[in-house]
N, C-alpha and C. Protein backbone atom coordinates (compact mmCIF):
# COMPACT_ATOMS: atom_id res chain seq x y z
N UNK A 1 29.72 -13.15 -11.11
CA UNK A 1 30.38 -12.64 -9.94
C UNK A 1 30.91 -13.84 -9.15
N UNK A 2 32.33 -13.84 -8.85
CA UNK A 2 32.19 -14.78 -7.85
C UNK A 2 32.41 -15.07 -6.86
N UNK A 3 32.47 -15.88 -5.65
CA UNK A 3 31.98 -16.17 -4.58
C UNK A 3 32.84 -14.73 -3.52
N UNK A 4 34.27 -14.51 -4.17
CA UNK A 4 34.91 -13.56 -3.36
C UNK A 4 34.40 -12.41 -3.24
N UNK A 5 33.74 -12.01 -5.08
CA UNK A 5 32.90 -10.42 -5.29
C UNK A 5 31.99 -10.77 -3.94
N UNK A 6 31.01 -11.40 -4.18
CA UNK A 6 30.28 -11.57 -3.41
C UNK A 6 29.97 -11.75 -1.95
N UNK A 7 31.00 -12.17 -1.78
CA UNK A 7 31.35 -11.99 -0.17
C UNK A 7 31.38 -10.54 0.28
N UNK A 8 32.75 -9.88 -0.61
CA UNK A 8 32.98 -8.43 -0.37
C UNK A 8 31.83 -7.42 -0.23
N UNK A 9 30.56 -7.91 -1.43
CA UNK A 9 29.75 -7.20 -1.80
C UNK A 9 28.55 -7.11 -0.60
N UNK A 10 28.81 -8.74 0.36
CA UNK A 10 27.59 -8.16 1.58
C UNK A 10 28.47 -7.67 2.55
N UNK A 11 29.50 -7.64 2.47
CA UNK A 11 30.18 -7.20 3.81
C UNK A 11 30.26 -5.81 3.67
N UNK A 12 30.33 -4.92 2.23
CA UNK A 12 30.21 -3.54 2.42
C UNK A 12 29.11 -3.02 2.70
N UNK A 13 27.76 -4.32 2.43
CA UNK A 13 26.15 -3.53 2.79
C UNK A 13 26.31 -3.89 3.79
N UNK A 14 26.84 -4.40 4.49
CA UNK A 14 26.34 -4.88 5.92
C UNK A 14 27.15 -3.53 6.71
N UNK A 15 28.57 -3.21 5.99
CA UNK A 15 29.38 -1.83 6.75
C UNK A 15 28.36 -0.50 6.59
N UNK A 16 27.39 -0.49 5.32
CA UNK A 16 26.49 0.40 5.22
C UNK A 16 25.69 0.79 5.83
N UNK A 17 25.12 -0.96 6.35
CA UNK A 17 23.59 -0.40 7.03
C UNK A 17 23.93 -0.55 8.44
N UNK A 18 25.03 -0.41 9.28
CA UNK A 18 25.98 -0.58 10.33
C UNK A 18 26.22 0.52 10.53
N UNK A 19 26.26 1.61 9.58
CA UNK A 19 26.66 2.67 9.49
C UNK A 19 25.52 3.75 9.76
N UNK A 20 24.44 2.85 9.05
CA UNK A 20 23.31 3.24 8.80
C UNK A 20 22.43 3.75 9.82
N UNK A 21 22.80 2.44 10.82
CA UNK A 21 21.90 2.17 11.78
C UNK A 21 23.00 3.28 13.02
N UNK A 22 24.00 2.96 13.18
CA UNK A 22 24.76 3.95 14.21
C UNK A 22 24.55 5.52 14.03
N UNK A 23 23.74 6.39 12.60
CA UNK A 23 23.27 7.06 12.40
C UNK A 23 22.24 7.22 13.26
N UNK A 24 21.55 6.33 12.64
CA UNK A 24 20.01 6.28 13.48
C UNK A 24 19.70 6.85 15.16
N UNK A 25 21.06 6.04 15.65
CA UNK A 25 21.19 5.77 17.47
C UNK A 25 21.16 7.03 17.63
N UNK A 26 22.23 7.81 16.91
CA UNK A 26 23.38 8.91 17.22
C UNK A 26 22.14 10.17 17.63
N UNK A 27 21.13 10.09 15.98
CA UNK A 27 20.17 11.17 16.48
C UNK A 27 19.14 10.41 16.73
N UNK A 28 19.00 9.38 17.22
CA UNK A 28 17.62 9.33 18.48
C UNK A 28 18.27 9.81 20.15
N UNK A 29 19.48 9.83 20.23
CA UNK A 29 20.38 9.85 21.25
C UNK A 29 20.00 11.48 21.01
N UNK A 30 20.42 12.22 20.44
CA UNK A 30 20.49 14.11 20.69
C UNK A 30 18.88 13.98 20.48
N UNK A 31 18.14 13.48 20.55
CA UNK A 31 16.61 14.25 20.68
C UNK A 31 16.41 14.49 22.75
N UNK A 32 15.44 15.53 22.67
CA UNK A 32 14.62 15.18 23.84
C UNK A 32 13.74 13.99 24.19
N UNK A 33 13.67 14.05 25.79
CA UNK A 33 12.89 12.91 25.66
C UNK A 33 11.67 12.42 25.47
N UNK A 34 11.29 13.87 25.58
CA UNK A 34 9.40 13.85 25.36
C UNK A 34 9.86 13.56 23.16
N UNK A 35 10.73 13.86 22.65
CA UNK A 35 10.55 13.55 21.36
C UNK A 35 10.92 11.91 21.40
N UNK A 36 11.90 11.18 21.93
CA UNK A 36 12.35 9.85 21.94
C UNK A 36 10.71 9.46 22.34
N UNK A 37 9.89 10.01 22.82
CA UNK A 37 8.71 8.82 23.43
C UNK A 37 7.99 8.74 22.03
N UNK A 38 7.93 10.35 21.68
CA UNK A 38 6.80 10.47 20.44
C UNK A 38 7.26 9.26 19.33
N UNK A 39 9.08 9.23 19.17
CA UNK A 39 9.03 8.78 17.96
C UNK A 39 9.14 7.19 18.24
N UNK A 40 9.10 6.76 19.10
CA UNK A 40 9.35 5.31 19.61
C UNK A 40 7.60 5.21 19.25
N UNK A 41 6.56 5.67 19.84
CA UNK A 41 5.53 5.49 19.63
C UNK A 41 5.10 5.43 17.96
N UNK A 42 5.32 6.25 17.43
CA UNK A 42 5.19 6.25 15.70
C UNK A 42 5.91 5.29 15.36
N UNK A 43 7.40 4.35 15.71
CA UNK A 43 7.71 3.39 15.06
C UNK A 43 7.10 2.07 15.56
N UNK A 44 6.41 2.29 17.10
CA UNK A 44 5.36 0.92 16.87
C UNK A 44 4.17 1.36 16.33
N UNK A 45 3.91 1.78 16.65
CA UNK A 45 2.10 2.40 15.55
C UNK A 45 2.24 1.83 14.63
N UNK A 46 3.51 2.10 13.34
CA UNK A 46 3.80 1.71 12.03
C UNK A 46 4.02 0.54 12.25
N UNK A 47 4.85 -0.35 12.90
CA UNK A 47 4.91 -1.77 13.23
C UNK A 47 3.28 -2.54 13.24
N UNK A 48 2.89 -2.00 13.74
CA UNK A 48 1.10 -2.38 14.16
C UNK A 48 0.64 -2.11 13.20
N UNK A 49 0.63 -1.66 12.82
CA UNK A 49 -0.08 -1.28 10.91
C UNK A 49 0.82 -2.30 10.45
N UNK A 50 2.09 -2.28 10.12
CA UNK A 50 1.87 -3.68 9.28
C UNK A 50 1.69 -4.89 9.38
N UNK A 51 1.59 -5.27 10.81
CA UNK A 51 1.02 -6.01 11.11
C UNK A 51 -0.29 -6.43 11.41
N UNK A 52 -1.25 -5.56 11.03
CA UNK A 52 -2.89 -5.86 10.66
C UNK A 52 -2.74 -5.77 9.39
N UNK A 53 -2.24 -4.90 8.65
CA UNK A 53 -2.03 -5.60 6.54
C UNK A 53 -1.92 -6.39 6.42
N UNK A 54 -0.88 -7.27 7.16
CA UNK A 54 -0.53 -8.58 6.90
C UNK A 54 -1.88 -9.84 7.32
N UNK A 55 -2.32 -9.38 8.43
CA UNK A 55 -3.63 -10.13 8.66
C UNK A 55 -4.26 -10.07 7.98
N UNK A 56 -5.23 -8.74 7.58
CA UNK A 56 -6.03 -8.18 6.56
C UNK A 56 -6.00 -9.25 5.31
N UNK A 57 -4.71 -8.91 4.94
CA UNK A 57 -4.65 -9.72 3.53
C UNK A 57 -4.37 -11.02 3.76
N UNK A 58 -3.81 -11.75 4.82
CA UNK A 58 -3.81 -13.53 4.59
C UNK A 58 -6.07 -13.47 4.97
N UNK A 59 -5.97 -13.09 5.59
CA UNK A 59 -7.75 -13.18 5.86
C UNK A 59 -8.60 -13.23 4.57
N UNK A 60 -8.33 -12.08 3.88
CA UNK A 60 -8.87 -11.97 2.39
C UNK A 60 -8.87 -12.96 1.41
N UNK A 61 -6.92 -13.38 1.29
CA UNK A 61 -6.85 -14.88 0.73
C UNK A 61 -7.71 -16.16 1.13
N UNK A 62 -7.63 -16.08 2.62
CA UNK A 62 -8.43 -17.31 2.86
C UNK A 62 -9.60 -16.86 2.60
N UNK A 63 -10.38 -16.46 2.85
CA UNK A 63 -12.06 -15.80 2.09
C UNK A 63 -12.14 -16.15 1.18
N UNK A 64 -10.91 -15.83 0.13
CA UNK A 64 -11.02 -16.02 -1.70
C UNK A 64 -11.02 -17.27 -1.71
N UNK A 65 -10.33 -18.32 -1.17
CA UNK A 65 -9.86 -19.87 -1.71
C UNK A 65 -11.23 -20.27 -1.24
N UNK A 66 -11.81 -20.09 0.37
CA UNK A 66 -12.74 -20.44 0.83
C UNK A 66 -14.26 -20.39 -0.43
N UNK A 67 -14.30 -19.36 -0.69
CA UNK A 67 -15.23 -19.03 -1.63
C UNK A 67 -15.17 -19.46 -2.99
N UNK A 68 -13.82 -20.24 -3.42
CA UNK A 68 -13.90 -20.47 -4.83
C UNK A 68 -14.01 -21.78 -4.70
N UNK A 69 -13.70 -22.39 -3.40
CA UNK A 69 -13.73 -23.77 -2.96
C UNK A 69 -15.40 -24.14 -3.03
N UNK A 70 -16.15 -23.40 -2.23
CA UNK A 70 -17.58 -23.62 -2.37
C UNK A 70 -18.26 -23.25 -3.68
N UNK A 71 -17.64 -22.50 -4.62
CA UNK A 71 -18.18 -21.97 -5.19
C UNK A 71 -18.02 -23.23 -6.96
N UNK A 72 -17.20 -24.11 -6.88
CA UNK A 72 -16.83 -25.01 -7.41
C UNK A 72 -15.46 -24.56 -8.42
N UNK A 73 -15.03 -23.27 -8.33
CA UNK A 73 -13.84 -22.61 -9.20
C UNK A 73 -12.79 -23.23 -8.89
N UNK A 74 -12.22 -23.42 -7.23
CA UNK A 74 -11.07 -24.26 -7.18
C UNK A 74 -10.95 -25.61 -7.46
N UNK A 75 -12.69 -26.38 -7.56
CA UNK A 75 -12.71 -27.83 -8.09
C UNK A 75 -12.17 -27.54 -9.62
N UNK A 76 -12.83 -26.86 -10.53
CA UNK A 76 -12.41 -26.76 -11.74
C UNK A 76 -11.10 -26.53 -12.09
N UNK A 77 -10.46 -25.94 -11.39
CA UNK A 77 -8.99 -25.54 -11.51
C UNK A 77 -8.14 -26.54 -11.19
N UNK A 78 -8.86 -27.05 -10.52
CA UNK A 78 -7.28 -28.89 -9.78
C UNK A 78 -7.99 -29.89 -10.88
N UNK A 79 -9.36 -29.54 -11.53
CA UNK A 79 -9.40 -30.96 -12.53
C UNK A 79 -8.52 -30.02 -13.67
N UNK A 80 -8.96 -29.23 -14.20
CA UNK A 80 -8.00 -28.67 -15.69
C UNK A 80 -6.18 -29.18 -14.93
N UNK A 81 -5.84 -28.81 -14.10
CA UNK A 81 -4.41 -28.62 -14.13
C UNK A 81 -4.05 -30.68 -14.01
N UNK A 82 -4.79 -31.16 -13.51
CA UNK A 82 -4.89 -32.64 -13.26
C UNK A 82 -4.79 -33.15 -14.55
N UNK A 83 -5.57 -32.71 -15.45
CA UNK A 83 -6.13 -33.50 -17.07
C UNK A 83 -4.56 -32.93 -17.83
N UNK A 84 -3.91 -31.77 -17.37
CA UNK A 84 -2.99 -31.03 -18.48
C UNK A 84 -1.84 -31.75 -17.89
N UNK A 85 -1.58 -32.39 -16.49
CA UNK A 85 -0.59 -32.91 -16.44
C UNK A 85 -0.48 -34.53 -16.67
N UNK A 86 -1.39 -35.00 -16.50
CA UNK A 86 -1.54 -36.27 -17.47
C UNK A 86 -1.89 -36.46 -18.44
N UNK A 87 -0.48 -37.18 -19.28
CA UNK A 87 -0.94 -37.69 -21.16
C UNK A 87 -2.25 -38.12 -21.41
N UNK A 88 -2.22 -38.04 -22.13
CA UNK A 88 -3.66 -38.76 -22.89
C UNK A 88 -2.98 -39.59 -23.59
């Protein structure tokens, strides 16, 4: 593809989700307002949820490295990859 496809090709997703999104306005705009509160509230709720997943799981990672670190698994793993990248 080249550089021109490609140009064309984000400028029609970008007319899409432009399109996309002026959808969006149009019917949060015709709701009531007791519904605009409900659904503003459900799209941070969901914001907040993924943003404790995201904690959740960097937390977990660090737990795992932490634990393989004490546990001598990540020593073993930096000597094997150490020995395989230097010749003998």
């Amino acid at each position: 593809m080249s550089a021109y496809d490609e140009s064309n090709h984000s400028s029609a997703e970008a007319n899409a989700a432009s399109a996309e999104a002026d959808a969006v306005r149009k019917a949060f705009a015709a709701l009531s307002f007791d519904q605009k509160i409900a659904t503003l509230l459900r799209v941070e709720l969901d914001m907040v949820g993924d943003v404790v997943e995201t904690v959740v799981n960097a937390a977990a990672r660090a737990a795992d490295e932490i634990a393989d670190a004490f546990s001598g698994k990540g020593q073993a793993e930096t000597a094997a990859t150490d020995s395989q990248a230097t010749p003998a």
